[in-house]
PDB file of N, CA and C in Angstrom:
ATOM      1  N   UNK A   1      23.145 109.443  93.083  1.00  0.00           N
ATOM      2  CA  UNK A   1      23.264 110.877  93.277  1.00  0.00           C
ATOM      3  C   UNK A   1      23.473 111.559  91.917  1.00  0.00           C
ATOM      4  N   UNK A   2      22.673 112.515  91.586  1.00  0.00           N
ATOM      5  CA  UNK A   2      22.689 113.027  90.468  1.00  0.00           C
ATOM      6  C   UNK A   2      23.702 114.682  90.541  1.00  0.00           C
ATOM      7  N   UNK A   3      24.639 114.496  89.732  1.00  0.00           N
ATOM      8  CA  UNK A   3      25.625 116.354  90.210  1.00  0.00           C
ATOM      9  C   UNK A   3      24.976 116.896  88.747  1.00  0.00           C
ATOM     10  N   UNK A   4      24.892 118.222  89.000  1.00  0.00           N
ATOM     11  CA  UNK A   4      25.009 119.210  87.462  1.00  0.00           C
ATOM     12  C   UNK A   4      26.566 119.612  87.422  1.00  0.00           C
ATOM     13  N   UNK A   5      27.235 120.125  86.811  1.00  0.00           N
ATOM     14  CA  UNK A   5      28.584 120.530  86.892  1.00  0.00           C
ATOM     15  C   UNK A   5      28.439 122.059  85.670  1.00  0.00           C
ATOM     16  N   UNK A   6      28.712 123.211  86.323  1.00  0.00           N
ATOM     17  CA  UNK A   6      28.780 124.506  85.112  1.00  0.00           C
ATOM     18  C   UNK A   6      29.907 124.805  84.925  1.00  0.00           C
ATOM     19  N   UNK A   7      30.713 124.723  83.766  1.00  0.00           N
ATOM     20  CA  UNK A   7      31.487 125.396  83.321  1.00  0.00           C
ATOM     21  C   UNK A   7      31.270 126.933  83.004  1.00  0.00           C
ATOM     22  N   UNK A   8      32.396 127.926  83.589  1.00  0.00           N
ATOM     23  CA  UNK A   8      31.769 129.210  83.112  1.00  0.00           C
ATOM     24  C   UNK A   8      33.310 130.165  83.213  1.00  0.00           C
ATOM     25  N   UNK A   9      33.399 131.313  82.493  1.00  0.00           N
ATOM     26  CA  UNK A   9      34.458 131.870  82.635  1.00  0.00           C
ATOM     27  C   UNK A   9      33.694 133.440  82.946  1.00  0.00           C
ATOM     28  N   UNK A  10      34.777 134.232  83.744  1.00  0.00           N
ATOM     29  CA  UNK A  10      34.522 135.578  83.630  1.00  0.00           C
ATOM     30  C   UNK A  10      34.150 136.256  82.428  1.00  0.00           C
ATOM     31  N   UNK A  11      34.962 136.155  81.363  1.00  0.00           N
ATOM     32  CA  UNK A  11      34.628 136.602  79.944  1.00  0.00           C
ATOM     33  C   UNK A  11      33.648 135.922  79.369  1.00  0.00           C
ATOM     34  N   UNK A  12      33.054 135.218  79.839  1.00  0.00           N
ATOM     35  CA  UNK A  12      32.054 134.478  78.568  1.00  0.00           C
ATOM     36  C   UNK A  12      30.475 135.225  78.807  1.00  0.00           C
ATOM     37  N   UNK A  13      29.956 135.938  77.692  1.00  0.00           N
ATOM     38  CA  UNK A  13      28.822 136.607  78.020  1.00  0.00           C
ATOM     39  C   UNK A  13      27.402 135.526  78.454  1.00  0.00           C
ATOM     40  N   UNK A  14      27.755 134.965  77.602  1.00  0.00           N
ATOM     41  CA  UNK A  14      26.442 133.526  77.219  1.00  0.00           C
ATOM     42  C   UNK A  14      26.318 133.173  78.920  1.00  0.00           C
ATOM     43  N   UNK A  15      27.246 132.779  79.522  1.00  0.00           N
ATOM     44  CA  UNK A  15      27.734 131.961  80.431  1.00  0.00           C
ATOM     45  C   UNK A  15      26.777 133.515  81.706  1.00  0.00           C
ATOM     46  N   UNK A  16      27.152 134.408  81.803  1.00  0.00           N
ATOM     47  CA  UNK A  16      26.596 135.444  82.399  1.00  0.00           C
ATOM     48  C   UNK A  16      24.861 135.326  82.798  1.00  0.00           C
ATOM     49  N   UNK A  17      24.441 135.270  81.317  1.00  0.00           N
ATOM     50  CA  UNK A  17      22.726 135.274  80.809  1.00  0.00           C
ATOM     51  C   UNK A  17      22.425 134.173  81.348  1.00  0.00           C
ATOM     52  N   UNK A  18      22.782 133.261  81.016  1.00  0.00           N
ATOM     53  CA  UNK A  18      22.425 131.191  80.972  1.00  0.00           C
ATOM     54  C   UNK A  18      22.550 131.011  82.498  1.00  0.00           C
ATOM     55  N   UNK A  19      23.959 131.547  83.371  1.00  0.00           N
ATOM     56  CA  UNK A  19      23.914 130.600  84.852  1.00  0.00           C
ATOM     57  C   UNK A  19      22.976 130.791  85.576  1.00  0.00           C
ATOM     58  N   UNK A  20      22.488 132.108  86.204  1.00  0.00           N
ATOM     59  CA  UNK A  20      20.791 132.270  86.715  1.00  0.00           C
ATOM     60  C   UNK A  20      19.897 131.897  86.112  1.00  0.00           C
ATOM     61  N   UNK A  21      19.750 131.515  85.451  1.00  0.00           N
ATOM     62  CA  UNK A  21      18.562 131.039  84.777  1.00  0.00           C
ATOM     63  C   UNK A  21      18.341 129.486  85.249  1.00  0.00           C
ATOM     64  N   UNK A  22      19.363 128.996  84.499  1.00  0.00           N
ATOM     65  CA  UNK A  22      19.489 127.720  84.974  1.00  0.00           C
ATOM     66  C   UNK A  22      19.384 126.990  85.910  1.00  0.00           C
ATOM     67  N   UNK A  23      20.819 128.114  86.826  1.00  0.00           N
ATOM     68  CA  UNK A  23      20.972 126.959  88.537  1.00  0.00           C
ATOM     69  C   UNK A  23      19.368 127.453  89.144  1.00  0.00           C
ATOM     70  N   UNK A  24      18.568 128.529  89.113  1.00  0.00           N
ATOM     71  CA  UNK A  24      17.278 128.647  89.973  1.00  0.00           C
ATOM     72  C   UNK A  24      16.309 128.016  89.103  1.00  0.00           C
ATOM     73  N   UNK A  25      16.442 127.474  87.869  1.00  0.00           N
ATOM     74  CA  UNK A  25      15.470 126.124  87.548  1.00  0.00           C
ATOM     75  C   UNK A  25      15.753 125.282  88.348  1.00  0.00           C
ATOM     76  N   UNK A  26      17.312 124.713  88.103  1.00  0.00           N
ATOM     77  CA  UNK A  26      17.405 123.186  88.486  1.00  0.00           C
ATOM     78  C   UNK A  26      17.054 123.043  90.544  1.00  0.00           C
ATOM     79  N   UNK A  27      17.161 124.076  90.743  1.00  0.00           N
ATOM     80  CA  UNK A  27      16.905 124.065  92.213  1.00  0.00           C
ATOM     81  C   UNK A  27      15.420 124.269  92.401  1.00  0.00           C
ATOM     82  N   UNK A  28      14.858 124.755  91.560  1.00  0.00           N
ATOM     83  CA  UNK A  28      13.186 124.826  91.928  1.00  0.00           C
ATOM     84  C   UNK A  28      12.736 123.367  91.475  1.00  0.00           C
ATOM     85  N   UNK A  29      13.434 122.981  90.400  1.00  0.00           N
ATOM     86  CA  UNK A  29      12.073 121.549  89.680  1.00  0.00           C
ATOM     87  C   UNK A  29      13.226 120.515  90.301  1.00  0.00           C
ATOM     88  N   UNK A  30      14.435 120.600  90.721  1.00  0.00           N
ATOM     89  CA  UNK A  30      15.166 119.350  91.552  1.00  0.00           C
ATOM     90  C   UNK A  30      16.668 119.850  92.264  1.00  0.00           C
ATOM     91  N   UNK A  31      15.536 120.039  93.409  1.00  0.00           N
ATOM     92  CA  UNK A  31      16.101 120.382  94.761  1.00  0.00           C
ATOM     93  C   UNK A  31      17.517 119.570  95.442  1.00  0.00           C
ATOM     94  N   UNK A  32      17.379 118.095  94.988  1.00  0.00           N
ATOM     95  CA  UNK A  32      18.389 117.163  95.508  1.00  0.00           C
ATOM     96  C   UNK A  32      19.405 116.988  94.438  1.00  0.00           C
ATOM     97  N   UNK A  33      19.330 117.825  93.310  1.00  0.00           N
ATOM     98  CA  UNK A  33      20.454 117.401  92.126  1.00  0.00           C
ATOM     99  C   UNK A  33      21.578 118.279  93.074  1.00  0.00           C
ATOM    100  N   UNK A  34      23.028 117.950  92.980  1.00  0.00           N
ATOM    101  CA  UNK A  34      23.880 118.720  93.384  1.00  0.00           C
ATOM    102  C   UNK A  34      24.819 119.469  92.414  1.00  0.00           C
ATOM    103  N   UNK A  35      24.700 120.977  92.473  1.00  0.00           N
ATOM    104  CA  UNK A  35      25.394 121.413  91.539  1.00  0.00           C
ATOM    105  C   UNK A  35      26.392 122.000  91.754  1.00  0.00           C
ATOM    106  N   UNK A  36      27.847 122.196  91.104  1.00  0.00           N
ATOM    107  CA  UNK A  36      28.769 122.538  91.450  1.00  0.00           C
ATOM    108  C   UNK A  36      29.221 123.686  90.140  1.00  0.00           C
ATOM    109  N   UNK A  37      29.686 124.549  90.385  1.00  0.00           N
ATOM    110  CA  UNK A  37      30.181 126.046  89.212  1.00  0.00           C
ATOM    111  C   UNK A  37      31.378 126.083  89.106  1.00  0.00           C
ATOM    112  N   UNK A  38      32.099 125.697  87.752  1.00  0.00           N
ATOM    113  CA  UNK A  38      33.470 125.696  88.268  1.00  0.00           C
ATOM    114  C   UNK A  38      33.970 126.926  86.945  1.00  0.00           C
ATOM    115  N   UNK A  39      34.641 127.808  87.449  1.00  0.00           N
ATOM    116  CA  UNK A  39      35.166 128.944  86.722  1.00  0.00           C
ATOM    117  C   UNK A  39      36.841 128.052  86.435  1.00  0.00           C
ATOM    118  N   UNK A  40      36.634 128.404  84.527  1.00  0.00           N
ATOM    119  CA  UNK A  40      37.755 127.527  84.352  1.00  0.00           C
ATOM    120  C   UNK A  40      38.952 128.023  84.299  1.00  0.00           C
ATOM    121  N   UNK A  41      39.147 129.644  84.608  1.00  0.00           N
ATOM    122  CA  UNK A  41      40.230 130.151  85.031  1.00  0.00           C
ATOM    123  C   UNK A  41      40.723 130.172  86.363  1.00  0.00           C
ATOM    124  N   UNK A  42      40.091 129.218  87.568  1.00  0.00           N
ATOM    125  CA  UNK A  42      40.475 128.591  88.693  1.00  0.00           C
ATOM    126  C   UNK A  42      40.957 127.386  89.003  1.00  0.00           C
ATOM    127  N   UNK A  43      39.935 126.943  88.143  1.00  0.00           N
ATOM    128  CA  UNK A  43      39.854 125.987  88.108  1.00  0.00           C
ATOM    129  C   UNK A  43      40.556 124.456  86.784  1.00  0.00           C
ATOM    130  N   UNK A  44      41.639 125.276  86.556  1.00  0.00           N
ATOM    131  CA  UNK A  44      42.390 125.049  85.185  1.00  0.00           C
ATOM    132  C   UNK A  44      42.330 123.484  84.760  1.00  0.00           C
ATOM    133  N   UNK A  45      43.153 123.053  86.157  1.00  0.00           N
ATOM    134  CA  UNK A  45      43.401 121.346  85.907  1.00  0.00           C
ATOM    135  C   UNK A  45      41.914 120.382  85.653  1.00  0.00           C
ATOM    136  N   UNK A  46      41.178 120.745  86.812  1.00  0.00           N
ATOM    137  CA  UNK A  46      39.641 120.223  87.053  1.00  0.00           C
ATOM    138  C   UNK A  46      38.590 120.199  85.255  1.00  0.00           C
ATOM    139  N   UNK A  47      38.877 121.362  84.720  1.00  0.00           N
ATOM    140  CA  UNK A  47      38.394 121.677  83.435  1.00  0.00           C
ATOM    141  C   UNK A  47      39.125 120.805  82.207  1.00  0.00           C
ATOM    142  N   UNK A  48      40.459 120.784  82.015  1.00  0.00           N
ATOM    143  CA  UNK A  48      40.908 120.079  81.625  1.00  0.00           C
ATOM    144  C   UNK A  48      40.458 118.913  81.188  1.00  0.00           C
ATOM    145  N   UNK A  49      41.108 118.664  82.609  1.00  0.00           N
ATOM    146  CA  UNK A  49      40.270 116.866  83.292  1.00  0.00           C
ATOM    147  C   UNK A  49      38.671 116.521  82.650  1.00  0.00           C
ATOM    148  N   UNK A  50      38.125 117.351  82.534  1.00  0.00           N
ATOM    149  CA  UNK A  50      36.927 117.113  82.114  1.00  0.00           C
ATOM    150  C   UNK A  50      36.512 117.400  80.518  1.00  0.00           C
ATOM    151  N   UNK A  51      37.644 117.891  79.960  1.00  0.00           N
ATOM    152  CA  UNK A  51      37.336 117.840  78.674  1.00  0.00           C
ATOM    153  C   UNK A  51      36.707 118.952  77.961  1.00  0.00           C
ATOM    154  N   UNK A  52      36.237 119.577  78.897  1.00  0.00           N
ATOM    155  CA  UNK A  52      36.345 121.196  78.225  1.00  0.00           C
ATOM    156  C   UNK A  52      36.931 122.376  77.579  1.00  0.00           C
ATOM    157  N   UNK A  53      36.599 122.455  76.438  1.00  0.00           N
ATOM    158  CA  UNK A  53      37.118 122.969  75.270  1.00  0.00           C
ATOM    159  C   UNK A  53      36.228 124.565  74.868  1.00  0.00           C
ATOM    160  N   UNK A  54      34.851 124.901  75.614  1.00  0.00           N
ATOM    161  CA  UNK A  54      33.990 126.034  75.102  1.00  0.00           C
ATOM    162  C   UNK A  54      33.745 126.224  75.833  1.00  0.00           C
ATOM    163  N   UNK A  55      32.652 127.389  76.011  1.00  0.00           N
ATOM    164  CA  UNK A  55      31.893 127.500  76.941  1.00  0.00           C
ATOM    165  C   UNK A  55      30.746 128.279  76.717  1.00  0.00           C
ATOM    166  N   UNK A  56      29.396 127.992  77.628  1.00  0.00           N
ATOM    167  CA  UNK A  56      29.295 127.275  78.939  1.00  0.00           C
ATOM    168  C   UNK A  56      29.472 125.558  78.588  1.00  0.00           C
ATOM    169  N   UNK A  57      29.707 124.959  79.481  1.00  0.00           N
ATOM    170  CA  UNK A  57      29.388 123.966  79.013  1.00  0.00           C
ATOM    171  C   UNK A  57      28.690 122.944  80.634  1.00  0.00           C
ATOM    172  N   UNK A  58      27.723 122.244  80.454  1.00  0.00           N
ATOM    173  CA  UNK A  58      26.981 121.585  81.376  1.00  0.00           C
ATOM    174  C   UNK A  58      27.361 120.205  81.345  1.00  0.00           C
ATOM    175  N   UNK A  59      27.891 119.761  82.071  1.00  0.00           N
ATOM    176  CA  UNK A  59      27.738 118.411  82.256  1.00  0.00           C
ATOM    177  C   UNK A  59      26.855 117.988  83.952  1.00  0.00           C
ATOM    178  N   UNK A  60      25.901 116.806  83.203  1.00  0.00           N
ATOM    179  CA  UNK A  60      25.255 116.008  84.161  1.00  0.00           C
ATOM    180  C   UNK A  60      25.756 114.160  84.704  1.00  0.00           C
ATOM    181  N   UNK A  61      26.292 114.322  85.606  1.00  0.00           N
ATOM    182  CA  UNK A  61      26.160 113.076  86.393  1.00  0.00           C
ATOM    183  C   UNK A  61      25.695 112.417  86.866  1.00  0.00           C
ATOM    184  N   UNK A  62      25.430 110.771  86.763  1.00  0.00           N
ATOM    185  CA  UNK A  62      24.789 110.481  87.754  1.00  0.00           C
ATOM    186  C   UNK A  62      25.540 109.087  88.510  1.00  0.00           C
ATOM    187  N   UNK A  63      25.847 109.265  89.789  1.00  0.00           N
ATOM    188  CA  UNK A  63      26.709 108.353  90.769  1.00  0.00           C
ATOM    189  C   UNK A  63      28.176 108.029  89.299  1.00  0.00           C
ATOM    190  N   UNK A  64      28.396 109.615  89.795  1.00  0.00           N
ATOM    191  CA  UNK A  64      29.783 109.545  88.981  1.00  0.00           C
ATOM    192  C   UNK A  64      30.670 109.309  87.621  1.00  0.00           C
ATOM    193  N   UNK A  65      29.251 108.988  87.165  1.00  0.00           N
ATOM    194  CA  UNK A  65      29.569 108.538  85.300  1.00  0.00           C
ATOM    195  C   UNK A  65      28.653 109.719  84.498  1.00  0.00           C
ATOM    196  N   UNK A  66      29.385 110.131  84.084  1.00  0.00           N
ATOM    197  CA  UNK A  66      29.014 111.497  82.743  1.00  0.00           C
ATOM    198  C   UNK A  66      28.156 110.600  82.084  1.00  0.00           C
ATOM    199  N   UNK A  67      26.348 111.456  81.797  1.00  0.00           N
ATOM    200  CA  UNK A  67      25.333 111.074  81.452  1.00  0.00           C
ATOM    201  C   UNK A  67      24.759 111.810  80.179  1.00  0.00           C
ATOM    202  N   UNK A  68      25.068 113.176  80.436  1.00  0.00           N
ATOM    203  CA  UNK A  68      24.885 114.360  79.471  1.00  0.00           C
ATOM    204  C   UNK A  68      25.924 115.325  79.277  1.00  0.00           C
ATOM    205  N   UNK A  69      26.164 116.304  78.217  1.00  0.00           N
ATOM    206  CA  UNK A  69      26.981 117.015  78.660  1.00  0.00           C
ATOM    207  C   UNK A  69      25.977 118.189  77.442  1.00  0.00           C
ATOM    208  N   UNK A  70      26.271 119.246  77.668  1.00  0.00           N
ATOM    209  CA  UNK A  70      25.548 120.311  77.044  1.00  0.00           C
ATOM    210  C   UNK A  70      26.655 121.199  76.473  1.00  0.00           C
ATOM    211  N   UNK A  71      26.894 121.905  75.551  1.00  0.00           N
ATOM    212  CA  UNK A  71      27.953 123.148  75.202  1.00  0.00           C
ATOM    213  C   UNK A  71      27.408 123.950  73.966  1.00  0.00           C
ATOM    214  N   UNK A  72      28.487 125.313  74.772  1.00  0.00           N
ATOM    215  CA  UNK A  72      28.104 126.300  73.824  1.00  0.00           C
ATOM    216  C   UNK A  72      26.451 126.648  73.487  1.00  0.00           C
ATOM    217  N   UNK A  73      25.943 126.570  72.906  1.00  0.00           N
ATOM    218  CA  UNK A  73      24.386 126.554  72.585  1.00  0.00           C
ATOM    219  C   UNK A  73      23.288 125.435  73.238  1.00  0.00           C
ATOM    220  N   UNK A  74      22.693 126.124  74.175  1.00  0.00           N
ATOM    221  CA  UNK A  74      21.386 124.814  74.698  1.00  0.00           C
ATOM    222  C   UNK A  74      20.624 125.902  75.364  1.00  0.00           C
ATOM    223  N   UNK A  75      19.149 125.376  75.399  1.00  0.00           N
ATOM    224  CA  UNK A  75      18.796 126.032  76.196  1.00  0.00           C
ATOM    225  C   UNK A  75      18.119 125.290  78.069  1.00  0.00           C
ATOM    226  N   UNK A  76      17.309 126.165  78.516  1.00  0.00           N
ATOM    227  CA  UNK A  76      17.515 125.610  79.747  1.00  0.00           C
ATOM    228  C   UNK A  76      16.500 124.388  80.016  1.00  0.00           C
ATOM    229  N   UNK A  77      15.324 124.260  79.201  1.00  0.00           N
ATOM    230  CA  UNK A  77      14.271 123.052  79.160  1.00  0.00           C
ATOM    231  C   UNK A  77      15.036 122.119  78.704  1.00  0.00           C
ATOM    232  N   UNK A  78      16.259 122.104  77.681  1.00  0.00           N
ATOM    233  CA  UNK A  78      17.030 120.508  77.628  1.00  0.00           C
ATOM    234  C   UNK A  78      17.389 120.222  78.280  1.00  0.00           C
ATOM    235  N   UNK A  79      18.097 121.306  79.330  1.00  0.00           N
ATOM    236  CA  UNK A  79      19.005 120.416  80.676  1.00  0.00           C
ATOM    237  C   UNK A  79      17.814 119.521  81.433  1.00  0.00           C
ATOM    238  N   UNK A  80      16.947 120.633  82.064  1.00  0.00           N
ATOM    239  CA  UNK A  80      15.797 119.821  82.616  1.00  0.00           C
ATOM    240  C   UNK A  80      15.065 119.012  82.383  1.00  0.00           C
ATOM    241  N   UNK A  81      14.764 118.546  81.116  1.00  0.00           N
ATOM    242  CA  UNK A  81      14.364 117.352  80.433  1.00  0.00           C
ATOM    243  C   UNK A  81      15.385 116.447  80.975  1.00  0.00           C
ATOM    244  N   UNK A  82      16.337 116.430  80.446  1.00  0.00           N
ATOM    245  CA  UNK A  82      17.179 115.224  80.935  1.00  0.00           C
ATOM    246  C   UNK A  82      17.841 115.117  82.244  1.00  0.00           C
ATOM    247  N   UNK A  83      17.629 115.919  82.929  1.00  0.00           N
ATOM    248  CA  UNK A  83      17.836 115.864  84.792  1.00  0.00           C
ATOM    249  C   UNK A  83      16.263 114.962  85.172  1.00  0.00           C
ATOM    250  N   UNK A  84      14.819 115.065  84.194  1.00  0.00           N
ATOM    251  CA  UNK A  84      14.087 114.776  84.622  1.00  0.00           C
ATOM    252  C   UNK A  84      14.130 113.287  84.301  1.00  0.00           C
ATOM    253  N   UNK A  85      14.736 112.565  83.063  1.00  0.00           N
ATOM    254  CA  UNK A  85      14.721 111.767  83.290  1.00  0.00           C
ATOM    255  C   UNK A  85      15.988 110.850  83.910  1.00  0.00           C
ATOM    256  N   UNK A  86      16.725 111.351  84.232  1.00  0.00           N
ATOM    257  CA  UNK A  86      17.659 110.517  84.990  1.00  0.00           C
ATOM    258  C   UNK A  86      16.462 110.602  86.825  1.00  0.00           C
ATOM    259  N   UNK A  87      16.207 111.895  86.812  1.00  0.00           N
ATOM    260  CA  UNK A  87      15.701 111.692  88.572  1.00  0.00           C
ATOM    261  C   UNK A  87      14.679 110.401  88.211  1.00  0.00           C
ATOM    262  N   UNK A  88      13.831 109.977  87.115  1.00  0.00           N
ATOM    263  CA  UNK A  88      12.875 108.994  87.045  1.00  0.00           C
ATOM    264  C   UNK A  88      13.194 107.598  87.415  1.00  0.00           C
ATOM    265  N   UNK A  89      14.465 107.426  86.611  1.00  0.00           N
ATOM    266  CA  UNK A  89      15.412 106.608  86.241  1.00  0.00           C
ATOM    267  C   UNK A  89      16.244 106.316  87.810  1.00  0.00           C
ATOM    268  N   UNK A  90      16.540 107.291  88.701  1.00  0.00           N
ATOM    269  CA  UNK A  90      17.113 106.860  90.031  1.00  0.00           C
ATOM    270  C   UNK A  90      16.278 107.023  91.352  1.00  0.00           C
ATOM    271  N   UNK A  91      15.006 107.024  90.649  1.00  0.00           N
ATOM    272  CA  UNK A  91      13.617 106.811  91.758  1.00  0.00           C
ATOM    273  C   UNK A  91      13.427 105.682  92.211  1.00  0.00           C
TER     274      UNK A  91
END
């Protein structure tokens, strides 16, 4: 099972521009990735836990082990490049 995971805060402009863009790629070119948005002013401990320090920041999973992680500056064809090859990779 492949998760996306978004880090994003109310204040972060980048994070504003970048999340539509993104989550309606990753749902058009891979429908079965599961993605989850976690606002890290809710989500305090969870962010932490994960090592987040900027933002946005993307991390990709796959069956539970951190595969990629993206921050601050990326754009949206890197995520999908490498969602494309992990989906190859768990075909």
């Amino acid at each position: 099972m492949i998760e996306l995971i978004y880090f994003t805060g109310k204040t972060c402009g980048v994070c504003k521009v970048l999340k539509p863009k993104l989550l309606e790629a990753v749902q058009e070119n891979f429908p079965k990735v599961n993605i989850r948005v976690v606002d890290v002013e809710e989500e305090v401990e969870f962010t932490g836990q994960s090592m987040v320090f900027t933002l946005p920041v993307v991390i990709i999973k796959a069956d539970d082990k951190e595969m990629y992680r993206f921050a601050r500056s990326f754009a949206v064809y890197e995520v999908l490049e490498k969602l494309k090859r992990l989906s190859k990779i768990s075909s």
